[in-house]
Protein backbone atom coordinates (compact mmCIF):
# COMPACT_ATOMS: atom_id res chain seq x y z
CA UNK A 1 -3.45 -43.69 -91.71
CA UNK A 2 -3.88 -43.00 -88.08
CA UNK A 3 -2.10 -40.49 -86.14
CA UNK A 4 0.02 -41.10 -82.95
CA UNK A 5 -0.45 -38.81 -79.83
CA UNK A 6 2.71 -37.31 -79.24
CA UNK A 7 4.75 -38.38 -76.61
CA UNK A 8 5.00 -36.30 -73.38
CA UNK A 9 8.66 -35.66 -72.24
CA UNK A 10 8.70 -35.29 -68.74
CA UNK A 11 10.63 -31.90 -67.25
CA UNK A 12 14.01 -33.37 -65.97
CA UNK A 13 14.29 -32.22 -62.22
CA UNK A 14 17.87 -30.00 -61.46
CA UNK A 15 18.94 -30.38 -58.65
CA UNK A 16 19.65 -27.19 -56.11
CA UNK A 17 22.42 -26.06 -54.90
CA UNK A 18 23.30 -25.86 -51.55
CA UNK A 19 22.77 -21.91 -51.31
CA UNK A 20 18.90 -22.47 -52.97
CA UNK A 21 18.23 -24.68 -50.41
CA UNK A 22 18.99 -22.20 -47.41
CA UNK A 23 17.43 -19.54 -48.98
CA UNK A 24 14.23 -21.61 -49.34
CA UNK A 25 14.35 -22.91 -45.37
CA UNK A 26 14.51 -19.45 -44.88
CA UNK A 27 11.81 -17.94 -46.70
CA UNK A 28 9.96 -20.73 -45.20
CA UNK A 29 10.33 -20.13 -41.86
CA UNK A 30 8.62 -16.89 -39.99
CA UNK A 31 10.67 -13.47 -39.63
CA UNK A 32 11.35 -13.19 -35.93
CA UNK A 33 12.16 -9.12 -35.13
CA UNK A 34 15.12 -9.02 -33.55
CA UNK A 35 14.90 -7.53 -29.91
CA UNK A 36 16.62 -4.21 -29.04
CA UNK A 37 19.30 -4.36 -26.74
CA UNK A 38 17.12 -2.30 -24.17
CA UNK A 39 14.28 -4.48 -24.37
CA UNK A 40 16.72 -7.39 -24.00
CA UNK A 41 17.87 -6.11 -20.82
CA UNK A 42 14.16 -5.76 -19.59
CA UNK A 43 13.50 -8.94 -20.13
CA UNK A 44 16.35 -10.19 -17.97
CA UNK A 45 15.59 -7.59 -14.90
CA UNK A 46 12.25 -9.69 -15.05
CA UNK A 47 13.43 -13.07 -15.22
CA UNK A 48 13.74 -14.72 -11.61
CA UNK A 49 16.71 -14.64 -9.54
CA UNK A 50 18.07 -16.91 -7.12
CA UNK A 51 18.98 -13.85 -4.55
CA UNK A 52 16.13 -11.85 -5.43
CA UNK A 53 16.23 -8.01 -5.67
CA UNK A 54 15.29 -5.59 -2.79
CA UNK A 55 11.63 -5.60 -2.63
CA UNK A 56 10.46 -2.27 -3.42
CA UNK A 57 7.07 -0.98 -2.39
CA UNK A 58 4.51 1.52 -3.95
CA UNK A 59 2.41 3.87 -2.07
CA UNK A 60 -1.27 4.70 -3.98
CA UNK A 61 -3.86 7.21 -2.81
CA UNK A 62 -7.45 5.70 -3.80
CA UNK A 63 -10.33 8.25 -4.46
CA UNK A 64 -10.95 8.95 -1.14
CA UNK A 65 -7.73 9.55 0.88
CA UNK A 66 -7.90 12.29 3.34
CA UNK A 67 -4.45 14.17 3.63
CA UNK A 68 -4.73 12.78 7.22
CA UNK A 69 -3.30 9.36 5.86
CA UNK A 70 -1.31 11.10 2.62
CA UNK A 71 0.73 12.29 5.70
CA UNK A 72 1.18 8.97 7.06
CA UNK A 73 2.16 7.44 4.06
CA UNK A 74 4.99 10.53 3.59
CA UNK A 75 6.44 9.89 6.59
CA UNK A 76 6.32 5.52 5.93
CA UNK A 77 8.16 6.13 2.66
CA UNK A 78 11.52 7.88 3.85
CA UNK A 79 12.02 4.47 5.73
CA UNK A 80 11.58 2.44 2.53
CA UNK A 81 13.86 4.66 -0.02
CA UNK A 82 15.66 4.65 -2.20
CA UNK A 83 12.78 1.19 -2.42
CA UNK A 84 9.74 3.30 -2.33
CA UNK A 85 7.45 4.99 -4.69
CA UNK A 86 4.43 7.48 -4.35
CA UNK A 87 1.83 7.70 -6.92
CA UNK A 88 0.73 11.20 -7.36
CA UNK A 89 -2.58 10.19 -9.24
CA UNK A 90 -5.61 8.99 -7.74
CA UNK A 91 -6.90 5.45 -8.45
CA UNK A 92 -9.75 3.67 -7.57
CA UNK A 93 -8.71 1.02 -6.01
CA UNK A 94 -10.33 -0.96 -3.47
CA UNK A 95 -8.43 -4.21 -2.72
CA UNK A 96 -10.54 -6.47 -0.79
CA UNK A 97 -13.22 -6.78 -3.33
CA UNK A 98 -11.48 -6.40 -6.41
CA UNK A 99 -7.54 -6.94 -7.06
CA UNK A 100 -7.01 -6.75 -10.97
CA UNK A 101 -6.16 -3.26 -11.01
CA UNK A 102 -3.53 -3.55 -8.12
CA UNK A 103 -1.64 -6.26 -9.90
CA UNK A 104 -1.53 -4.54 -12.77
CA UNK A 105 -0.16 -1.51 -11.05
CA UNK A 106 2.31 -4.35 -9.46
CA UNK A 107 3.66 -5.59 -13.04
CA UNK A 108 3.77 -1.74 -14.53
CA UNK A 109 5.92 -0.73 -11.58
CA UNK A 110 8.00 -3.97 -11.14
CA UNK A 111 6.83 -3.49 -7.55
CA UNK A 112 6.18 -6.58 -4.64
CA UNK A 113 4.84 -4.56 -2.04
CA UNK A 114 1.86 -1.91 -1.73
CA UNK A 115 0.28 0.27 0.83
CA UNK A 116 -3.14 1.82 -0.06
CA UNK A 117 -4.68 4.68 1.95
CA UNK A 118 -8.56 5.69 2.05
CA UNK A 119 -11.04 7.20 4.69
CA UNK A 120 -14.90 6.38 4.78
CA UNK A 121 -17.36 6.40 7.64
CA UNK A 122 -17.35 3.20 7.88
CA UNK A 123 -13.46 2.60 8.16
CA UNK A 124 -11.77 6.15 9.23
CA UNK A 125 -8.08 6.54 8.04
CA UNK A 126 -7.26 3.71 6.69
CA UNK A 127 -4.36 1.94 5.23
CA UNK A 128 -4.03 -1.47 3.36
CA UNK A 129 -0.41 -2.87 3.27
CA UNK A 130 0.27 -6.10 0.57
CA UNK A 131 2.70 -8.24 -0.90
CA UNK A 132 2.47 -10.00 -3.89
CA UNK A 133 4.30 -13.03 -5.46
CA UNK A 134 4.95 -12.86 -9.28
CA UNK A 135 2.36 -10.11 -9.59
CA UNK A 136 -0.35 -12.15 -8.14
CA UNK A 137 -1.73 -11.24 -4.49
CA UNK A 138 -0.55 -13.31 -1.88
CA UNK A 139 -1.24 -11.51 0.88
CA UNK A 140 -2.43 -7.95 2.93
CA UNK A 141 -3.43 -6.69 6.05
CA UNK A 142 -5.80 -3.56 6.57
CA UNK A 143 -4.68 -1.39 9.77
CA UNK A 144 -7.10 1.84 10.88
CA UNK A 145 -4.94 4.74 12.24
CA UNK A 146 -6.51 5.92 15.18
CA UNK A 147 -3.76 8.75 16.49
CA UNK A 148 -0.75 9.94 14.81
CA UNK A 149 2.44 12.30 15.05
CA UNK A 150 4.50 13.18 12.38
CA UNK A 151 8.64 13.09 12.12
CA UNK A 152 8.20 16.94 11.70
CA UNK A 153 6.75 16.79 15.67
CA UNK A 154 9.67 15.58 17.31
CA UNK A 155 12.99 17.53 16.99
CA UNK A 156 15.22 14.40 17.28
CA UNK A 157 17.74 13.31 14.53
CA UNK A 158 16.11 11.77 11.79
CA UNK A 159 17.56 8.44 9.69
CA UNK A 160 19.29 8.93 6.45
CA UNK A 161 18.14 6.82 3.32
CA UNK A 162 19.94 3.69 2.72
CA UNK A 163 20.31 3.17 7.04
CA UNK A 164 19.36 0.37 8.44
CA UNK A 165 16.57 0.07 11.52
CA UNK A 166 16.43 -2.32 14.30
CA UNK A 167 13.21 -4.02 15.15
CA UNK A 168 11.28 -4.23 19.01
CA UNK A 169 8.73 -6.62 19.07
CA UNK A 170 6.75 -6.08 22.91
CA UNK A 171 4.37 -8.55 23.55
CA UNK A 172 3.40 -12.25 23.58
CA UNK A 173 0.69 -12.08 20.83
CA UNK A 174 3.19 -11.45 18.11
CA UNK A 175 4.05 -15.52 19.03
CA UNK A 176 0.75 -17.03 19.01
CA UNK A 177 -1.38 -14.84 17.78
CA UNK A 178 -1.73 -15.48 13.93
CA UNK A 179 -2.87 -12.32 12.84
CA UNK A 180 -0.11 -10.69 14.88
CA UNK A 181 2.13 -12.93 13.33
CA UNK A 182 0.91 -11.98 9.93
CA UNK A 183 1.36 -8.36 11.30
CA UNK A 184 4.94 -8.87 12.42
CA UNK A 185 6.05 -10.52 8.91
CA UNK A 186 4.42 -7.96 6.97
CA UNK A 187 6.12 -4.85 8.84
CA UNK A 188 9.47 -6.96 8.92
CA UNK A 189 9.18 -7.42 4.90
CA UNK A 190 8.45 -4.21 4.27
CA UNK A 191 10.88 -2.16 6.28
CA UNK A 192 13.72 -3.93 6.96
CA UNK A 193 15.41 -2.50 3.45
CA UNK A 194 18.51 -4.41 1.23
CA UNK A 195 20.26 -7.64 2.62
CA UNK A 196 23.78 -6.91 3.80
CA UNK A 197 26.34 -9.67 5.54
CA UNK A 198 27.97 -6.60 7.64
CA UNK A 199 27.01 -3.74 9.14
CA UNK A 200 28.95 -0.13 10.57
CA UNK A 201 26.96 0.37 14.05
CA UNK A 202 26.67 3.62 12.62
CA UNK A 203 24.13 2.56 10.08
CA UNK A 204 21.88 1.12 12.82
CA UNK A 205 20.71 4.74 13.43
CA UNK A 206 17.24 4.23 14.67
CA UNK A 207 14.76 1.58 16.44
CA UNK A 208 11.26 0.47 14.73
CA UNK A 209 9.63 -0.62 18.14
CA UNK A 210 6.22 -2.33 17.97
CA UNK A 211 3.83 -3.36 20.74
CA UNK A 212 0.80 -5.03 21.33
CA UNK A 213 -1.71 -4.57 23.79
CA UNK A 214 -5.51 -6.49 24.26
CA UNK A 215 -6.14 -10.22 23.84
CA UNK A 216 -6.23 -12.61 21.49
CA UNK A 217 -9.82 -12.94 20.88
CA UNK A 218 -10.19 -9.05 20.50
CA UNK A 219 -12.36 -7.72 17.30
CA UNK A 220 -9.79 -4.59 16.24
CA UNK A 221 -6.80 -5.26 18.40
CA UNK A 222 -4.49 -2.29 19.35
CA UNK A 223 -1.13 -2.23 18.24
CA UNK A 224 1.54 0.94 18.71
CA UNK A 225 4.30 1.62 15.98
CA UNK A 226 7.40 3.81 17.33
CA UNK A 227 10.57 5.05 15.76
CA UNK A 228 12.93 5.82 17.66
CA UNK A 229 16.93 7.17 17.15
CA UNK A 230 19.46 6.08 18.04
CA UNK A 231 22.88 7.66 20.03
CA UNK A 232 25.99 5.10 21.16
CA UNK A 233 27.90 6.78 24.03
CA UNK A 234 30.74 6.14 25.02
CA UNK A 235 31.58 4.50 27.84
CA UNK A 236 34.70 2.30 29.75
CA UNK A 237 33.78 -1.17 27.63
CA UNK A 238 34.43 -1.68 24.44
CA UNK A 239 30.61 -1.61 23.25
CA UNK A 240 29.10 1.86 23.66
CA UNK A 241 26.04 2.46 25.42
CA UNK A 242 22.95 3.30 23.33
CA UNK A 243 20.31 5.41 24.16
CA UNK A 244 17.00 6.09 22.65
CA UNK A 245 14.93 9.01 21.73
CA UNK A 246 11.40 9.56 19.93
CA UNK A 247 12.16 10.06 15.98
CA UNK A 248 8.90 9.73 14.60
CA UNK A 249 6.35 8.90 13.17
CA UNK A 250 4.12 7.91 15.55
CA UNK A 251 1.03 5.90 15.08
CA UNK A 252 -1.63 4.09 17.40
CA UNK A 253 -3.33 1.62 14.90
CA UNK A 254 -5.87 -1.14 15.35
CA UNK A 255 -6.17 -4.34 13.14
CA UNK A 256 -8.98 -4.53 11.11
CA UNK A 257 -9.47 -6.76 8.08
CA UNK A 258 -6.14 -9.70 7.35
CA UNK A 259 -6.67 -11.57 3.94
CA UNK A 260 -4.18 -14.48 3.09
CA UNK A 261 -3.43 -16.46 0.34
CA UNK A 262 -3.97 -20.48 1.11
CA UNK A 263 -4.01 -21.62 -2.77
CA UNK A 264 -1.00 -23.44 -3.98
CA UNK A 265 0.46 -19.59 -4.75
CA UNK A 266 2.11 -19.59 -0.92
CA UNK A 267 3.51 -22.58 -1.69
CA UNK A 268 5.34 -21.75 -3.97
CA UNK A 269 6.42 -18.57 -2.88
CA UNK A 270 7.88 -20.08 0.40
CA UNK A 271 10.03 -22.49 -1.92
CA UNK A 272 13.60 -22.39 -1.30
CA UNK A 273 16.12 -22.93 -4.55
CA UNK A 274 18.34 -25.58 -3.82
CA UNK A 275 21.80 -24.00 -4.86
CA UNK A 276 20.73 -21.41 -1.88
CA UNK A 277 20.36 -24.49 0.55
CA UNK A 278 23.17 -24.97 2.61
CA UNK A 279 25.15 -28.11 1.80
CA UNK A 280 24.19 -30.96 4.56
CA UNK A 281 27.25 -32.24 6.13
CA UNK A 282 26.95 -35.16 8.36
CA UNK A 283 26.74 -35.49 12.41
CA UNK A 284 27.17 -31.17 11.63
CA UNK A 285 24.12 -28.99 13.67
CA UNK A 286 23.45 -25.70 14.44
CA UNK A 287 21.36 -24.56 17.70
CA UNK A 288 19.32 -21.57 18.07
CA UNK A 289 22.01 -19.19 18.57
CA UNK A 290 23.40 -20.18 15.53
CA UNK A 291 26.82 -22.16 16.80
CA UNK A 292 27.80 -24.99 14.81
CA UNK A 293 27.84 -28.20 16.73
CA UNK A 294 29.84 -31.40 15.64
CA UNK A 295 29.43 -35.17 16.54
CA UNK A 296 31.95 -37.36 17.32
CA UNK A 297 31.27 -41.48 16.87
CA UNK A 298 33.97 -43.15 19.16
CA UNK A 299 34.94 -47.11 19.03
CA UNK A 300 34.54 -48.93 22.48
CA UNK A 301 38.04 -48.25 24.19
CA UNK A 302 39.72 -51.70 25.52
CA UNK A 303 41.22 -49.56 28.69
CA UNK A 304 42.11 -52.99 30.34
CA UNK A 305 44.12 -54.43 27.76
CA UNK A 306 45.78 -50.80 27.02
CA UNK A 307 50.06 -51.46 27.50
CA UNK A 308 50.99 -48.85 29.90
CA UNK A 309 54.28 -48.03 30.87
CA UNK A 310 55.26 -49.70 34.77
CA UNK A 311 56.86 -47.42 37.01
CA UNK A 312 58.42 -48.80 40.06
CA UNK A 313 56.75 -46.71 42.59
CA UNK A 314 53.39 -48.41 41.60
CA UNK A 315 55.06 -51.48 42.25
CA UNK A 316 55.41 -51.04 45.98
CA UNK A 317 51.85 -49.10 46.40
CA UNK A 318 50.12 -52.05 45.13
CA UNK A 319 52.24 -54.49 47.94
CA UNK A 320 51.60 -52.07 50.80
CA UNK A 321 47.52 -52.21 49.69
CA UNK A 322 47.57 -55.86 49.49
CA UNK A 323 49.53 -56.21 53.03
CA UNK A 324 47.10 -54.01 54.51
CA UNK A 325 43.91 -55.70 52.74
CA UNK A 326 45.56 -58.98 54.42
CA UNK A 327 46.11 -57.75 58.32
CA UNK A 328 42.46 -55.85 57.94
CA UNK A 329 41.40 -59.55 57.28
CA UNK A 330 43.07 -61.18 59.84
CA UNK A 331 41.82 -58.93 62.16
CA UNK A 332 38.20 -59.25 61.42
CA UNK A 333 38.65 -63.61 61.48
């Protein structure tokens, strides 16, 4: 008698609950840590803005600074606090030939702005000023100081942090000239402190007054960098009268090297959000002072079919013109 092979039973599938099956997704999927709230709030301080943050600016001494332009950079920093950071440590840094380490400094101190002093015998006392566009050069200029006074010279009243300065640009070449332009941005970026919509005319306490001298076509052109305070008078008008006196610093400086970005970077950069663009109303203007100027679209006027009220005196001017139109006729045939 031959044997059978048993018969296999297969295993009858249960099926899970509702609870098994979340608890398997999740065991699938991978832990995420959790963020800390501090970390959290990092993140977001990073994360662009439409009205961006003051820019804020770091000051680095390279391996060869003499104390010449350490002093320099002093005195530049008490115009750009509470904004404004000195690094005590000295880095070699040396920005036109290699960048890494400055944008990394840039990142580390959540800083847009940069100003690099050195001194060799080939370029004396000499400062590099920079801004950068998410971390990422975009562009700098390098200036050579070639005479200098400090605030501590001049016995005037000095500017309180959080003040706002004025700005005196003397000379044609800051129009034309596009290194002088370059110039003129780059000392208007860096100095001109937080975005307010009004101002006391007591916090206008001093003048940042900048002039050019030399040609266009000049190698190292001259430029001269004033501060001066401010005092309003007071006189019969209703606006005071100002008057000016020598703060400090000041600097005689010559253009040397410019480097700017013209990749796709200052493109983007220069890009305007469009929830910050103004809403475009029709036949509206504006001219250069800033008034708004409308537009008016009138329908031809019918003025000879326009009902007019008749006035009796009319009446009789219109018969003594046409009697006189007649005997002036007469006369003539």
């Amino acid at each position: 008698m031959v044997k059978s092979a048993p018969h296999k039973v297969k295993p009858t599938k249960v099926a899970k609950t509702a609870k098994e099956t979340r608890d398997a997704k999740k065991e699938a999927q991978p832990k995420v840590k959790k963020q800390k709230g501090y970390a959290r709030r990092a993140v977001k301080r990073a994360e662009p803005k439409i009205n961006e943050n003051p820019k804020s600016a770091m000051f680095i001494r390279s391996t060869t600074t003499s104390q010449f332009v350490l002093n320099v950079m002093r005195d530049l920093l008490r115009f750009k606090k509470p904004y404004g950071k000195l690094m005590t440590k000295k880095n070699e840094i040396r920005p036109f030939e290699d960048i890494n380490s400055l944008e990394f400094l840039s990142q580390k101190n959540d800083c847009s702005l940069f100003m690099v002093g050195s001194h060799s015998k080939k370029r004396p006392h000499n400062l590099i000023m920079g801004r950068m566009f998410n971390y990422q050069l975009l562009d700098m200029i390098e200036l050579g100081v070639l005479d200098y006074k400090s605030i501590e010279s001049f016995k005037s009243m000095k500017s309180q942090v959080g003040q706002k300065p004025m700005f005196l640009f003397q000379s044609d070449l800051w129009q034309y000239s596009e290194r002088h332009m370059l110039v003129k941005n780059m000392i208007l970026d860096f100095f001109r402190g937080e975005e307010v919509s009004t101002i006391n005319l007591t916090g206008l306490s001093y003048v940042i007054a900048v002039t050019a001298i030399g040609d266009e076509s000049d190698a190292k052109p001259k430029i001269f960098f004033r501060v001066y305070s401010t005092e309003l008078k007071k006189v019969a008008g209703v606006c005071p009268r100002v008057e000016l006196e020598l703060m400090g610093p000041s600097l005689d400086l010559e253009i040397r090297r410019v480097h700017e970005n013209t990749t796709q970077l200052k493109k983007v950069a220069l890009l305007v959000p469009k929830t910050v663009k103004p809403t475009k109303v029709k036949n509206v203007t504006h001219n250069v002072f800033g008034e708004k100027i409308g537009r008016l679209h009138m329908t031809k006027q019918e003025v000879d079919k326009m009902q007019v009220r008749k006035i009796k005196a009319l009446k009789i001017l219109r018969k003594e013109r046409e009697k006189k139109e007649k005997t002036e006729k007469k006369a003539k045939e």
